[in-house]
C-alpha atoms as a PDB file:
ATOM      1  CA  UNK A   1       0.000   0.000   0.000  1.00  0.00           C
ATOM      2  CA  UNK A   2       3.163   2.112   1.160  1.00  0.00           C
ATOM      3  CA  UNK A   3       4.406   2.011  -2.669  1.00  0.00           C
ATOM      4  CA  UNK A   4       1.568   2.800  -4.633  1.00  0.00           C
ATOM      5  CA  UNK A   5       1.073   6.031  -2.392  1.00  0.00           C
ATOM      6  CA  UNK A   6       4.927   6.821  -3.409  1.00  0.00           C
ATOM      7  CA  UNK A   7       3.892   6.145  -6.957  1.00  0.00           C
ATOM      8  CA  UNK A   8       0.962   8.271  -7.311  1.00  0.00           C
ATOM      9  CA  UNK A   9       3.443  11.236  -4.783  1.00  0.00           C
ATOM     10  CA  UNK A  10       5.925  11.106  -7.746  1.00  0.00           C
ATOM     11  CA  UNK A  11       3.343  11.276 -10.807  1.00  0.00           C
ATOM     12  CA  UNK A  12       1.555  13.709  -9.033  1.00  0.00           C
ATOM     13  CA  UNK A  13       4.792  16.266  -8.180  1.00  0.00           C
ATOM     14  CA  UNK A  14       6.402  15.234 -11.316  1.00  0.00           C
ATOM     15  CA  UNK A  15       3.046  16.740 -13.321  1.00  0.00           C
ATOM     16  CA  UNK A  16       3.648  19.779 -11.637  1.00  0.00           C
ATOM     17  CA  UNK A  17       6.793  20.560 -12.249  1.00  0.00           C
ATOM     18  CA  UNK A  18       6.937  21.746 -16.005  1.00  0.00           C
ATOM     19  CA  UNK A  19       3.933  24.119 -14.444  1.00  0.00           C
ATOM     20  CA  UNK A  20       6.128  25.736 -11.994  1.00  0.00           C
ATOM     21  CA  UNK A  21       9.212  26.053 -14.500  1.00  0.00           C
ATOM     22  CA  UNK A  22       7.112  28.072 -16.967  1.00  0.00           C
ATOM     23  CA  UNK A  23       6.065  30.465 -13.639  1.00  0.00           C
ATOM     24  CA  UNK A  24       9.408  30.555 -12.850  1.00  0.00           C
ATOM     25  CA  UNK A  25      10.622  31.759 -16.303  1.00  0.00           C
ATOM     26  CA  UNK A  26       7.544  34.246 -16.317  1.00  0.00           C
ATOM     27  CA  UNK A  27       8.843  36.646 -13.648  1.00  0.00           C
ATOM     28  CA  UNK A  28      12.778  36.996 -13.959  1.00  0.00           C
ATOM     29  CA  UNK A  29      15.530  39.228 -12.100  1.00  0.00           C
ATOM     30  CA  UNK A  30      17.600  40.946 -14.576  1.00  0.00           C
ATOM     31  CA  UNK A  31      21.310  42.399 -13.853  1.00  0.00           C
ATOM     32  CA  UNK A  32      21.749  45.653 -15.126  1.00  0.00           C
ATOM     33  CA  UNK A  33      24.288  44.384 -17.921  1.00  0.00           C
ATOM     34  CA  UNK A  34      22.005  41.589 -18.583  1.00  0.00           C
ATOM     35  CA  UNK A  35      19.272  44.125 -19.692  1.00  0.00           C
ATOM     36  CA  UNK A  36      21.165  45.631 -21.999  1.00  0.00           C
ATOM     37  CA  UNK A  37      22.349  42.404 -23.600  1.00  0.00           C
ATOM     38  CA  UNK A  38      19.046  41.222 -23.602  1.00  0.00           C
ATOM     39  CA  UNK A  39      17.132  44.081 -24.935  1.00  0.00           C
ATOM     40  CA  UNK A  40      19.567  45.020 -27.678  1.00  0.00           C
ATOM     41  CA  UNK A  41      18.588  41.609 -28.982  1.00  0.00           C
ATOM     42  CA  UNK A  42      14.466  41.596 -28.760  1.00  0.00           C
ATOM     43  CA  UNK A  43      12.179  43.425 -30.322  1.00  0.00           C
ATOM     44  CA  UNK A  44       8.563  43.888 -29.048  1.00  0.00           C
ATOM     45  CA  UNK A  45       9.456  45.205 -25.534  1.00  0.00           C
ATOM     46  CA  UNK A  46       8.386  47.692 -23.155  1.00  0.00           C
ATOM     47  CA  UNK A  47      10.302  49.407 -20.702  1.00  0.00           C
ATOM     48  CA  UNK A  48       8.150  50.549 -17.591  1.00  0.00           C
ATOM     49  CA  UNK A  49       9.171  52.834 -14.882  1.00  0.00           C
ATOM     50  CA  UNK A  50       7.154  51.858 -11.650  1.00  0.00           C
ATOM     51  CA  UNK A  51       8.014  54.657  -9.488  1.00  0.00           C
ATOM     52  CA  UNK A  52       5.297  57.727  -9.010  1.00  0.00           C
ATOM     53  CA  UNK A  53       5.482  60.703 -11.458  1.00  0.00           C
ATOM     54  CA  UNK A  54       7.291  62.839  -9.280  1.00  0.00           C
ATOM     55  CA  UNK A  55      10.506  60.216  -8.795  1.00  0.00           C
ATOM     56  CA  UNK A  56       9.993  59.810 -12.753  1.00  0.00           C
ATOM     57  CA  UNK A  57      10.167  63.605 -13.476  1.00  0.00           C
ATOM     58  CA  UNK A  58      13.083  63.648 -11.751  1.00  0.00           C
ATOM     59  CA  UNK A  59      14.984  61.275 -14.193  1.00  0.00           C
ATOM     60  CA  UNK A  60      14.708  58.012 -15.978  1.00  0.00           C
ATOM     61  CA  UNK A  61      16.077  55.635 -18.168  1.00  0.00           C
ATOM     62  CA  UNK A  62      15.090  57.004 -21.752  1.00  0.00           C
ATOM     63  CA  UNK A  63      12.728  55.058 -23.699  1.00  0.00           C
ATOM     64  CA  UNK A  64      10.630  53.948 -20.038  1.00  0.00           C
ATOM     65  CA  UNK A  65       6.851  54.780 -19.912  1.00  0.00           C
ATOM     66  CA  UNK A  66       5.608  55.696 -16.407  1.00  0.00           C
ATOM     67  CA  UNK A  67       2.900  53.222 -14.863  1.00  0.00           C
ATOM     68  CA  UNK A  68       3.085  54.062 -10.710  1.00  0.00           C
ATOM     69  CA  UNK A  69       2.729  51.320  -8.985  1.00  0.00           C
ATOM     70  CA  UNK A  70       1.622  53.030  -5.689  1.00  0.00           C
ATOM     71  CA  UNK A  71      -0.986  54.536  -7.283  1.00  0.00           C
ATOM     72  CA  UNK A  72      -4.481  53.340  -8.052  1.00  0.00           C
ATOM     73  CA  UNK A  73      -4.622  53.371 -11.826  1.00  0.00           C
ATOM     74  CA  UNK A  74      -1.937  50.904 -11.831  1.00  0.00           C
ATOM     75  CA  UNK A  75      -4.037  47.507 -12.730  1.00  0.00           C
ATOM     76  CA  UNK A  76      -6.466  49.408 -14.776  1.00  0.00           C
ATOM     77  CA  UNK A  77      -3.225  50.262 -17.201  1.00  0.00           C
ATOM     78  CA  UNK A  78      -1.736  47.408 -17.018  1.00  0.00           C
ATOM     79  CA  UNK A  79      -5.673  45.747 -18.220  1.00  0.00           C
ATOM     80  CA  UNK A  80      -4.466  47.868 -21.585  1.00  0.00           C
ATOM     81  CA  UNK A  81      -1.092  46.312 -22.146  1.00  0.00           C
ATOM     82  CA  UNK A  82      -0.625  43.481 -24.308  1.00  0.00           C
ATOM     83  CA  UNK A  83       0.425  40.144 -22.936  1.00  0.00           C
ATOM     84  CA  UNK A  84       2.334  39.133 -25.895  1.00  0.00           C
ATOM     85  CA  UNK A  85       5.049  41.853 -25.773  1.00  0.00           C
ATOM     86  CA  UNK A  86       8.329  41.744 -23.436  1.00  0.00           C
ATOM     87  CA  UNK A  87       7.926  43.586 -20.033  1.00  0.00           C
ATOM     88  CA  UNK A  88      11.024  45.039 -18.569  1.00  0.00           C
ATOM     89  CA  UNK A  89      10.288  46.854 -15.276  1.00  0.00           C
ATOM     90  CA  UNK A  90      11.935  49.175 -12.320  1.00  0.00           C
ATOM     91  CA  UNK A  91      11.915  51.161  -9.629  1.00  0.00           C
ATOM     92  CA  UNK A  92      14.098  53.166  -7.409  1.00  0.00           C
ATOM     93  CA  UNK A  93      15.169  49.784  -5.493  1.00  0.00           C
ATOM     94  CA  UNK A  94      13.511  46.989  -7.413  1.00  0.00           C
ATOM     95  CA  UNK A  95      11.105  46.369  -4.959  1.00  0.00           C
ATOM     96  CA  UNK A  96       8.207  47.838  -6.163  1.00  0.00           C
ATOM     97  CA  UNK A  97       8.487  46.686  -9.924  1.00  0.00           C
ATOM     98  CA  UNK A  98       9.130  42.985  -8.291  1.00  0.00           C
ATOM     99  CA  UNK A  99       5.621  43.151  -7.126  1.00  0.00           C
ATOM    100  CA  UNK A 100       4.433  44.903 -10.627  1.00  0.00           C
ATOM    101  CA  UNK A 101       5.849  42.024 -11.635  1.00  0.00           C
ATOM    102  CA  UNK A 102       4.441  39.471  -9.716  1.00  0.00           C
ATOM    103  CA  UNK A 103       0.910  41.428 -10.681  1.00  0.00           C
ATOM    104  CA  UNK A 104       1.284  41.347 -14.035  1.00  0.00           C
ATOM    105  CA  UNK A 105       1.970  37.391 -14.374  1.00  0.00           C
ATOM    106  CA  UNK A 106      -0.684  36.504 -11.894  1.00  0.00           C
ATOM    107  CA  UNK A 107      -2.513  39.076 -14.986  1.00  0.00           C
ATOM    108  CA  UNK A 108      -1.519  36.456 -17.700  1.00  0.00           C
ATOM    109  CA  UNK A 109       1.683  38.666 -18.398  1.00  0.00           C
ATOM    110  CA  UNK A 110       4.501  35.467 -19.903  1.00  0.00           C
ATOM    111  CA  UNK A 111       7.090  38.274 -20.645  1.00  0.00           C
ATOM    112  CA  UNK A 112       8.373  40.128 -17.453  1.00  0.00           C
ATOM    113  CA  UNK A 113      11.846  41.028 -16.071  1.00  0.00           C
ATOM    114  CA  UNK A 114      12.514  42.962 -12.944  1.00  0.00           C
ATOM    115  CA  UNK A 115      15.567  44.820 -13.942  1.00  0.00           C
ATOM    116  CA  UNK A 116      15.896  46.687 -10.209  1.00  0.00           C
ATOM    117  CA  UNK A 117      16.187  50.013  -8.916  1.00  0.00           C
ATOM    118  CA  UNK A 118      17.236  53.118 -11.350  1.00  0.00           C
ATOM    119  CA  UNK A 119      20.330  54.549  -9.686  1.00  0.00           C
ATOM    120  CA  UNK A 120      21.942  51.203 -10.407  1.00  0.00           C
ATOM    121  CA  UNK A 121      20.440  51.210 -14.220  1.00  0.00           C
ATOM    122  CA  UNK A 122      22.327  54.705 -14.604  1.00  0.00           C
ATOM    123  CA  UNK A 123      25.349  53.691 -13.055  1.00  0.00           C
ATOM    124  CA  UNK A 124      26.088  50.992 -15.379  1.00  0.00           C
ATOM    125  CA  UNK A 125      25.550  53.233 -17.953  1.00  0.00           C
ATOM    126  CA  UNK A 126      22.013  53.363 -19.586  1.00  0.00           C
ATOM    127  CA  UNK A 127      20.971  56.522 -21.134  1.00  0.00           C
ATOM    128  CA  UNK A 128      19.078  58.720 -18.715  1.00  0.00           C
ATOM    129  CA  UNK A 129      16.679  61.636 -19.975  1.00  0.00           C
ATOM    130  CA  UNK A 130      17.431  64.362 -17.116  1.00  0.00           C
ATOM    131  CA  UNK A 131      14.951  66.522 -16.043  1.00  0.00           C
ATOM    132  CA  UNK A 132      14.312  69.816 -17.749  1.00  0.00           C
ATOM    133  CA  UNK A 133      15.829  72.704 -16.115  1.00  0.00           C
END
C-alpha cells in the first residue's frame, strides 16, 4: 500500500513541475548588464518605470513609460497592455516593480523582467533623460 502512495506522490509532483518552471521563467531578475544584452537583442518590448510621477520627473532611463505602482490606476493600465510583448520593469530599489511584476503574471503577463532600482540602471551606464531645467 506504502508504494503505490509513493507512486501516485511522484506522478503527481512530477506533473507539476513543467507548471512551476514556466512560472518561474515568467517573472525573472535581470542584472543591469544583462538588460542591456538582452534588450539590444528583442524586439517587441516595453520598458516601464514603476516609481510615481514625481521620482519619474526627476529622471529616468530614456525610452521607459511611467505606470506608478503606488498609485491606483496601476491595474487598470496594465488591463491595456498586451500580454504578448516583453515587459522590462523598475523602480528606485527593485522592490516595487518585483511586485508589478508578480501582478502582471498573476494578470496572464509570460514576458516580465525585474531589472531593479534606477540609480543602479544609470550607473552601469544606460541613457538617462534628465529633467528639464
Amino acid at each position: 500500500m506504502k508504494w503505490i502512495f509513493a507512486i501516485v506522490l511522484i506522478y503527481l509532483t512530477s506533473c507539476a513541475a513543467p507548471h512551476q518552471q514556466e512560472r518561474a521563467q515568467a517573472n525573472t531578475s535581470l542584472t543591469a548588464t544583462a538588460y542591456k544584452e538582452q534588450h539590444a537583442k528583442k524586439k517587441n518590448t516595453v520598458l516601464v518605470d514603476v516609481r510615481t510621477s514625481a521620482e519619474f520627473e526627476e529622471g529616468h532611463l530614456q525610452g521607459a513609460q511611467n505606470a506608478d505602482f503606488l498609485s491606483k490606476e496601476f491595474e487598470q493600465q496594465m488591463q491595456h497592455w498586451d500580454k504578448n510583448k516583453t515587459y522590462y520593469l523598475y523602480c528606485a530599489s527593485g522592490n516595487r516593480s518585483g511586485k508589478a511584476a508578480k501582478l502582471m503574471e498573476e494578470a496572464g503577463f509570460k514576458h516580465i523582467y525585474n531589472i531593479g532600482g534606477f540609480k543602479e540602471l544609470k550607473e552601469a551606464g544606460l541613457p538617462v533623460k534628465h529633467p528639464k531645467p
